[in-house]
C-alpha atoms as a PDB file:
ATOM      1  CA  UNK A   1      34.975 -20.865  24.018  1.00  0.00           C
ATOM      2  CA  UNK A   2      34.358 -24.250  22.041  1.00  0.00           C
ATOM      3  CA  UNK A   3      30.454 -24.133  22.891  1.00  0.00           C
ATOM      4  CA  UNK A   4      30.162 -20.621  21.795  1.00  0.00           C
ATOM      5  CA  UNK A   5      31.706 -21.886  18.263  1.00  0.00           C
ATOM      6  CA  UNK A   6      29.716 -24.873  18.365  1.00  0.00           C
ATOM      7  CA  UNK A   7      26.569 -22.497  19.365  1.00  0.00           C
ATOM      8  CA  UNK A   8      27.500 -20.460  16.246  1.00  0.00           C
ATOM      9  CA  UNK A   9      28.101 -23.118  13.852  1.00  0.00           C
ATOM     10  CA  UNK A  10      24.550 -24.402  14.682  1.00  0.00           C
ATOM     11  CA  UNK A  11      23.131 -21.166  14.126  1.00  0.00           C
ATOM     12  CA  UNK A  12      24.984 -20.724  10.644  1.00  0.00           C
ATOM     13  CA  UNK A  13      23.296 -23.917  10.058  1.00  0.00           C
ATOM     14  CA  UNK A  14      20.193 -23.374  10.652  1.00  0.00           C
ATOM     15  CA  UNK A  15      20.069 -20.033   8.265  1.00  0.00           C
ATOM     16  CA  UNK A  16      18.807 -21.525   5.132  1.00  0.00           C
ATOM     17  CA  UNK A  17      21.364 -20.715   2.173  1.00  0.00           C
ATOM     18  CA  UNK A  18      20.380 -18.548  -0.324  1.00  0.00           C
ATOM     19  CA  UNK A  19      18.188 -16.468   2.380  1.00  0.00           C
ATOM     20  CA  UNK A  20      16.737 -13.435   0.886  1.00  0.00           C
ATOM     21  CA  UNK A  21      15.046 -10.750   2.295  1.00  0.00           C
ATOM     22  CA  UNK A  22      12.346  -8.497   1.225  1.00  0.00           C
ATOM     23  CA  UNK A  23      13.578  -4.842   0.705  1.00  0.00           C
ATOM     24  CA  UNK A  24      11.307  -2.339   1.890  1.00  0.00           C
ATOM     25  CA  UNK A  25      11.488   1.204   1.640  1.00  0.00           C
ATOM     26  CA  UNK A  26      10.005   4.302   3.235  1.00  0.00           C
ATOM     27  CA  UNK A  27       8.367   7.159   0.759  1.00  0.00           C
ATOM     28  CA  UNK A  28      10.887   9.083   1.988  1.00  0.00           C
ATOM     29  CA  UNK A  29      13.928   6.503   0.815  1.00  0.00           C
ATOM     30  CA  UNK A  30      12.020   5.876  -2.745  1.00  0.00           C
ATOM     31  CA  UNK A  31      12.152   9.644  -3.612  1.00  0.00           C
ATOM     32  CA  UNK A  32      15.789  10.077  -2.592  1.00  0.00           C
ATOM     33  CA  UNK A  33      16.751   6.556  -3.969  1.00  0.00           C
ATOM     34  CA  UNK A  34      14.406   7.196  -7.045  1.00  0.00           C
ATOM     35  CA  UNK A  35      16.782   9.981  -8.243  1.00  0.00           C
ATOM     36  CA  UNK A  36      19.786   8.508  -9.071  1.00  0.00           C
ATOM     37  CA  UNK A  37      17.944   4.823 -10.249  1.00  0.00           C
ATOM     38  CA  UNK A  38      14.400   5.694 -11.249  1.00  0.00           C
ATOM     39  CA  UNK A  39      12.333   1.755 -10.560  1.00  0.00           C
ATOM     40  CA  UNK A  40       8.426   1.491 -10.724  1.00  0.00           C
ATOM     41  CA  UNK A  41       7.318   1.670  -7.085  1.00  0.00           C
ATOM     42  CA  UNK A  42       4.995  -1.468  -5.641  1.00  0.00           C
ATOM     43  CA  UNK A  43       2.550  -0.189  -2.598  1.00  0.00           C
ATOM     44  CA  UNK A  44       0.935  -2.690  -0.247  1.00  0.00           C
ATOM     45  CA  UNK A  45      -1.402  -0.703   1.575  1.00  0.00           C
ATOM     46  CA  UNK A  46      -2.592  -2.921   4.922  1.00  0.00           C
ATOM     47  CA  UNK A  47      -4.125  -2.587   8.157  1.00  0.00           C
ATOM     48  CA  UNK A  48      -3.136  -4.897  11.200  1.00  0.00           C
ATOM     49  CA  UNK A  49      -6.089  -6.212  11.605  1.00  0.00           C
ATOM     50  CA  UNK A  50      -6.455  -7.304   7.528  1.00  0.00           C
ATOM     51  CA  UNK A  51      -6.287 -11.391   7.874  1.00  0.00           C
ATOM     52  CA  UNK A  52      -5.863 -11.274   4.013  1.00  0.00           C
ATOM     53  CA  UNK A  53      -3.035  -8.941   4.755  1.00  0.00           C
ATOM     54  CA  UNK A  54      -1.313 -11.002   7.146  1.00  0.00           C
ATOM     55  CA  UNK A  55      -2.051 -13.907   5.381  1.00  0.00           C
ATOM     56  CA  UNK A  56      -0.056 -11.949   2.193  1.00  0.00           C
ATOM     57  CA  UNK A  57       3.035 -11.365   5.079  1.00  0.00           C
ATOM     58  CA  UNK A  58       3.396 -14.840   6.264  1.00  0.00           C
ATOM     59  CA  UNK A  59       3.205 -16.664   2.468  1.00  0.00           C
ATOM     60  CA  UNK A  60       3.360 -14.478  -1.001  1.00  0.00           C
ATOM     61  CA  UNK A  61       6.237 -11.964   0.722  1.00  0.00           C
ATOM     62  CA  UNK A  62       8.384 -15.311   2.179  1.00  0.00           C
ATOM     63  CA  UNK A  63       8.398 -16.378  -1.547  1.00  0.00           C
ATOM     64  CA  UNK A  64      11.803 -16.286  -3.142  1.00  0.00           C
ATOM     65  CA  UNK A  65      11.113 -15.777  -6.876  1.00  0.00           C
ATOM     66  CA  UNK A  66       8.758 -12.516  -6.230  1.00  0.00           C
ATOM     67  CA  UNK A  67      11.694 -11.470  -3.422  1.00  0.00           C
ATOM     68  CA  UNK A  68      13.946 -11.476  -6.185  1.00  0.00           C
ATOM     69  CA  UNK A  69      11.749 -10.047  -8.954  1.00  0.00           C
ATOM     70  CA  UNK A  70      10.688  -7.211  -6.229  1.00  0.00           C
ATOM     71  CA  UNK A  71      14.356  -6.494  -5.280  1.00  0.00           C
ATOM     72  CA  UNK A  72      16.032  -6.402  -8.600  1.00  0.00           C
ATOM     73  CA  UNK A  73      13.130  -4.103 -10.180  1.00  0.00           C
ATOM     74  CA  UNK A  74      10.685  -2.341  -8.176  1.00  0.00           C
ATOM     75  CA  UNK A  75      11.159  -0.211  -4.859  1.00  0.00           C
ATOM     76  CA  UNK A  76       8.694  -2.091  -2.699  1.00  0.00           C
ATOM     77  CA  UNK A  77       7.125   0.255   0.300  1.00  0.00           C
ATOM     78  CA  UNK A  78       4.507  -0.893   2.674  1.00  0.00           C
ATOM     79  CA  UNK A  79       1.626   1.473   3.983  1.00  0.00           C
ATOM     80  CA  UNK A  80      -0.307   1.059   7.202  1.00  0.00           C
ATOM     81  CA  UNK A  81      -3.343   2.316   6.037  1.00  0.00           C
ATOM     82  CA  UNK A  82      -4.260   3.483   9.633  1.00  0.00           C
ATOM     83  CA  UNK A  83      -0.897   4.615  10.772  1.00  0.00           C
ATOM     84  CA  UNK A  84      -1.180   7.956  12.277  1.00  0.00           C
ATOM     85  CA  UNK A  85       2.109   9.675  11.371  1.00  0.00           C
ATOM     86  CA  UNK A  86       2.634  12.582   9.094  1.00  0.00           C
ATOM     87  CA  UNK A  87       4.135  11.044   5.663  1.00  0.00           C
ATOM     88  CA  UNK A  88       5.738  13.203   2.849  1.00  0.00           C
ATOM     89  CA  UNK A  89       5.938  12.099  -0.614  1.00  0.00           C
ATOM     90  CA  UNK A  90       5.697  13.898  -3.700  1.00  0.00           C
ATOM     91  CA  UNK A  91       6.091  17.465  -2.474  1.00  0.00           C
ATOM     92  CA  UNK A  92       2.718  16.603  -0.212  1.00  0.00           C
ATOM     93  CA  UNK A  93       2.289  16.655   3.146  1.00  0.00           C
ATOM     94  CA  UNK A  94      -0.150  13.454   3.899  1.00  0.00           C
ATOM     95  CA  UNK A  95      -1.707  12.974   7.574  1.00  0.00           C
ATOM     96  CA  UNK A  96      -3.983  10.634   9.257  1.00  0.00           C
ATOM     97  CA  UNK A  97      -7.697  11.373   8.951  1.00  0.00           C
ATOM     98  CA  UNK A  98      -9.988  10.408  12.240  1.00  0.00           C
ATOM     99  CA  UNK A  99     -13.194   8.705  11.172  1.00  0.00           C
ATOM    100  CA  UNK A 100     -14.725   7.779  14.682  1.00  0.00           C
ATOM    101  CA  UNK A 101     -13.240   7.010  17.741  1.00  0.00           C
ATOM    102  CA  UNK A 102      -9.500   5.153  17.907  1.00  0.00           C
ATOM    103  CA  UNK A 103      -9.929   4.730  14.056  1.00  0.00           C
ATOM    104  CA  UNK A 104      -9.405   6.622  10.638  1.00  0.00           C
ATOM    105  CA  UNK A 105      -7.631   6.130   7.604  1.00  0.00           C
ATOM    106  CA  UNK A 106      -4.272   7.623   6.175  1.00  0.00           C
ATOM    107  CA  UNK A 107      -4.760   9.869   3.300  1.00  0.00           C
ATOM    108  CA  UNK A 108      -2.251   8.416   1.490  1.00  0.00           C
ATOM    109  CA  UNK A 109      -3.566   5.239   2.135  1.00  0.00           C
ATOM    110  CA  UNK A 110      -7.006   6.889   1.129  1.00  0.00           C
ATOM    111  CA  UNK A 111      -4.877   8.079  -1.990  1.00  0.00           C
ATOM    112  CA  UNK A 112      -3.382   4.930  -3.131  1.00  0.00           C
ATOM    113  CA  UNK A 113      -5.913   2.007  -2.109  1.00  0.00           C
ATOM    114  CA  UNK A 114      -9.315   3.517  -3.603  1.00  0.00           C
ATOM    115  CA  UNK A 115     -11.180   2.329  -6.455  1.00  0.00           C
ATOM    116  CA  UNK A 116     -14.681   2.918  -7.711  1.00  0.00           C
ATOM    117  CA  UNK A 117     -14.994   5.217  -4.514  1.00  0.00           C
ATOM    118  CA  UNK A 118     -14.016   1.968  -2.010  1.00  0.00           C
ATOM    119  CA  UNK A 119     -11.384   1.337   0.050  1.00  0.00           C
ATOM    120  CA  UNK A 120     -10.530  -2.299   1.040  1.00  0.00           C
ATOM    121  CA  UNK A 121      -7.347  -4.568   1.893  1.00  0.00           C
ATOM    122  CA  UNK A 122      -5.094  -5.098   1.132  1.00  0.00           C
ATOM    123  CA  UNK A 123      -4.571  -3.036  -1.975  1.00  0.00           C
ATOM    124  CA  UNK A 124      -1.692  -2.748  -4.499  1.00  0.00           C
ATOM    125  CA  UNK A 125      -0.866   0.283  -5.946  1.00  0.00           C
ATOM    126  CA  UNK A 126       1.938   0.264  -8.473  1.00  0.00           C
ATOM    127  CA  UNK A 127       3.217   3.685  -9.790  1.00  0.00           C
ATOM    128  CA  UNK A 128       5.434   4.631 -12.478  1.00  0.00           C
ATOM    129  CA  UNK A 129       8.669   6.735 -11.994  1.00  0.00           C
ATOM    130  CA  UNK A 130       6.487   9.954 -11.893  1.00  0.00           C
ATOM    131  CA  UNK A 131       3.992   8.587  -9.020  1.00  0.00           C
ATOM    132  CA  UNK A 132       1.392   8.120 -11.216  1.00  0.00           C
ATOM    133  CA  UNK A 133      -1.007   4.840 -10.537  1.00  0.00           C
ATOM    134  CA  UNK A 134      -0.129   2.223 -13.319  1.00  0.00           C
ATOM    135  CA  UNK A 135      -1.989  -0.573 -11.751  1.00  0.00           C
ATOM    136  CA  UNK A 136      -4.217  -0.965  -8.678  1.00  0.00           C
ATOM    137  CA  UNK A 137      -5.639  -4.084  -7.113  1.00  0.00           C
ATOM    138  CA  UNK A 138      -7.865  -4.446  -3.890  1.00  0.00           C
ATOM    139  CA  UNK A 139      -7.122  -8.415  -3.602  1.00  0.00           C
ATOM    140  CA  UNK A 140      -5.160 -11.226  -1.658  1.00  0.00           C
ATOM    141  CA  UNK A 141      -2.739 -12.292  -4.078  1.00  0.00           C
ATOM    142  CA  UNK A 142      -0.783 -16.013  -4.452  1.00  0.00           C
ATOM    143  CA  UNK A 143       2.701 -15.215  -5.602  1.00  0.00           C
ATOM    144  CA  UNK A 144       2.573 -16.363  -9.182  1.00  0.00           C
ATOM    145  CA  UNK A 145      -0.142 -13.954  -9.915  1.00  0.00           C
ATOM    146  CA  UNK A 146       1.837 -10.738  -8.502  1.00  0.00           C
ATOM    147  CA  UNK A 147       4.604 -12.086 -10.284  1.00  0.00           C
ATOM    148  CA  UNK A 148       2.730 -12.063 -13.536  1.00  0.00           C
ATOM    149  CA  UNK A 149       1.991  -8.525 -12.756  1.00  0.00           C
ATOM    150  CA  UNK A 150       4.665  -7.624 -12.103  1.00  0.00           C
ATOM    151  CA  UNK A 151       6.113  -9.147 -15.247  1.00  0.00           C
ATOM    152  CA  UNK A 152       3.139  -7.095 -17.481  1.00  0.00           C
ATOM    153  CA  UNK A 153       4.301  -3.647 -15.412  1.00  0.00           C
ATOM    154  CA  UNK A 154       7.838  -4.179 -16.670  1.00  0.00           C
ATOM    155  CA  UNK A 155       6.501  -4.282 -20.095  1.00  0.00           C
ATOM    156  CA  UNK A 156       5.446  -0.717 -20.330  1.00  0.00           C
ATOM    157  CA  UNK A 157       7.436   1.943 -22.118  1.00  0.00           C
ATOM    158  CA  UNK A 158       7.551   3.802 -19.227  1.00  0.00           C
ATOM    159  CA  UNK A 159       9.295   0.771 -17.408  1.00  0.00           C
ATOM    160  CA  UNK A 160      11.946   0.026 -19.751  1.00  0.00           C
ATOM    161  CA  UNK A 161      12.946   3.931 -20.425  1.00  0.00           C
ATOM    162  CA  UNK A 162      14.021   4.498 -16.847  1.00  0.00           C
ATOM    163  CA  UNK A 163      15.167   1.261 -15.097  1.00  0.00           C
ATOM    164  CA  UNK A 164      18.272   0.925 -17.764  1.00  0.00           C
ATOM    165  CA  UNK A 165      20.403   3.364 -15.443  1.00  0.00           C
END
């Protein structure tokens, strides 16, 4: 009994205070959710094999100031851009698209992440509370500078006339 307190105590030590996590939503969640507390919606369309993307995973998503600017104003989803399940969002039925053999491209993904006719990861998509594109970047991106645009989205009209709920 004592060395499964002691065992637990350790562990409660070793959880860094002030630990936040990264809320991340489905499509699915951010229409339902979007009803009753319209937020701007931030898209991080990746592949697994994107070392940019991973790169993004392991640094600018651990860092606490964008957690908290993500949680508190955006709905944050992640897309794998070459997941092959059926996704609805929007009243529209999106499915995987096979471009050769064991590989293809979502076309939501295909949606969301082109620009000047190009695809590339990872890409940020940012939409408003209609799910139209606001802002779209095909980049690696340090925190600070997703925080700064972050901090330009919330100054749009649109921004500030539905996140007051």
């Amino acid at each position: 009994m004592k060395k499964s307190i002691f065992i637990l105590f350790l562990f409660m030590l070793a959880i860094p205070s002030g630990f936040t996590q990264l809320k991340t939503y489905s499509f699915e969640e951010v229409e339902q959710l979007s009803v009753k507390k319209p937020k701007p919606i931030v898209i991080f369309v990746h592949t697994n094999w994107c070392k940019y993307c991973k790169m993004m995973e392991n640094t600018t998503f651990k860092n606490k100031e964008l957690i908290k600017e993500l949680n508190a104003n955006f709905y944050f989803v992640e897309l794998d851009a070459e997941n092959n399940s059926d996704i609805t969002f929007n009243k529209h039925i999106f499915k995987y698209k096979p471009t050769g053999q064991k590989t293809g491209v979502h076309e939501l993904a295909t949606a969301l992440a082109t620009i000047n006719g190009q695809i590339a990861y990872p890409t940020f998509s940012i939409l408003d509370v209609d799910y139209s594109i606001l802002f779209q970047k095909q980049s690696y991106l340090k925190p600070k500078d997703l925080i700064s645009i972050l901090e330009r989205i919330k100054e749009f009209p649109i921004f500030e006339d539905n996140t007051s709920n």
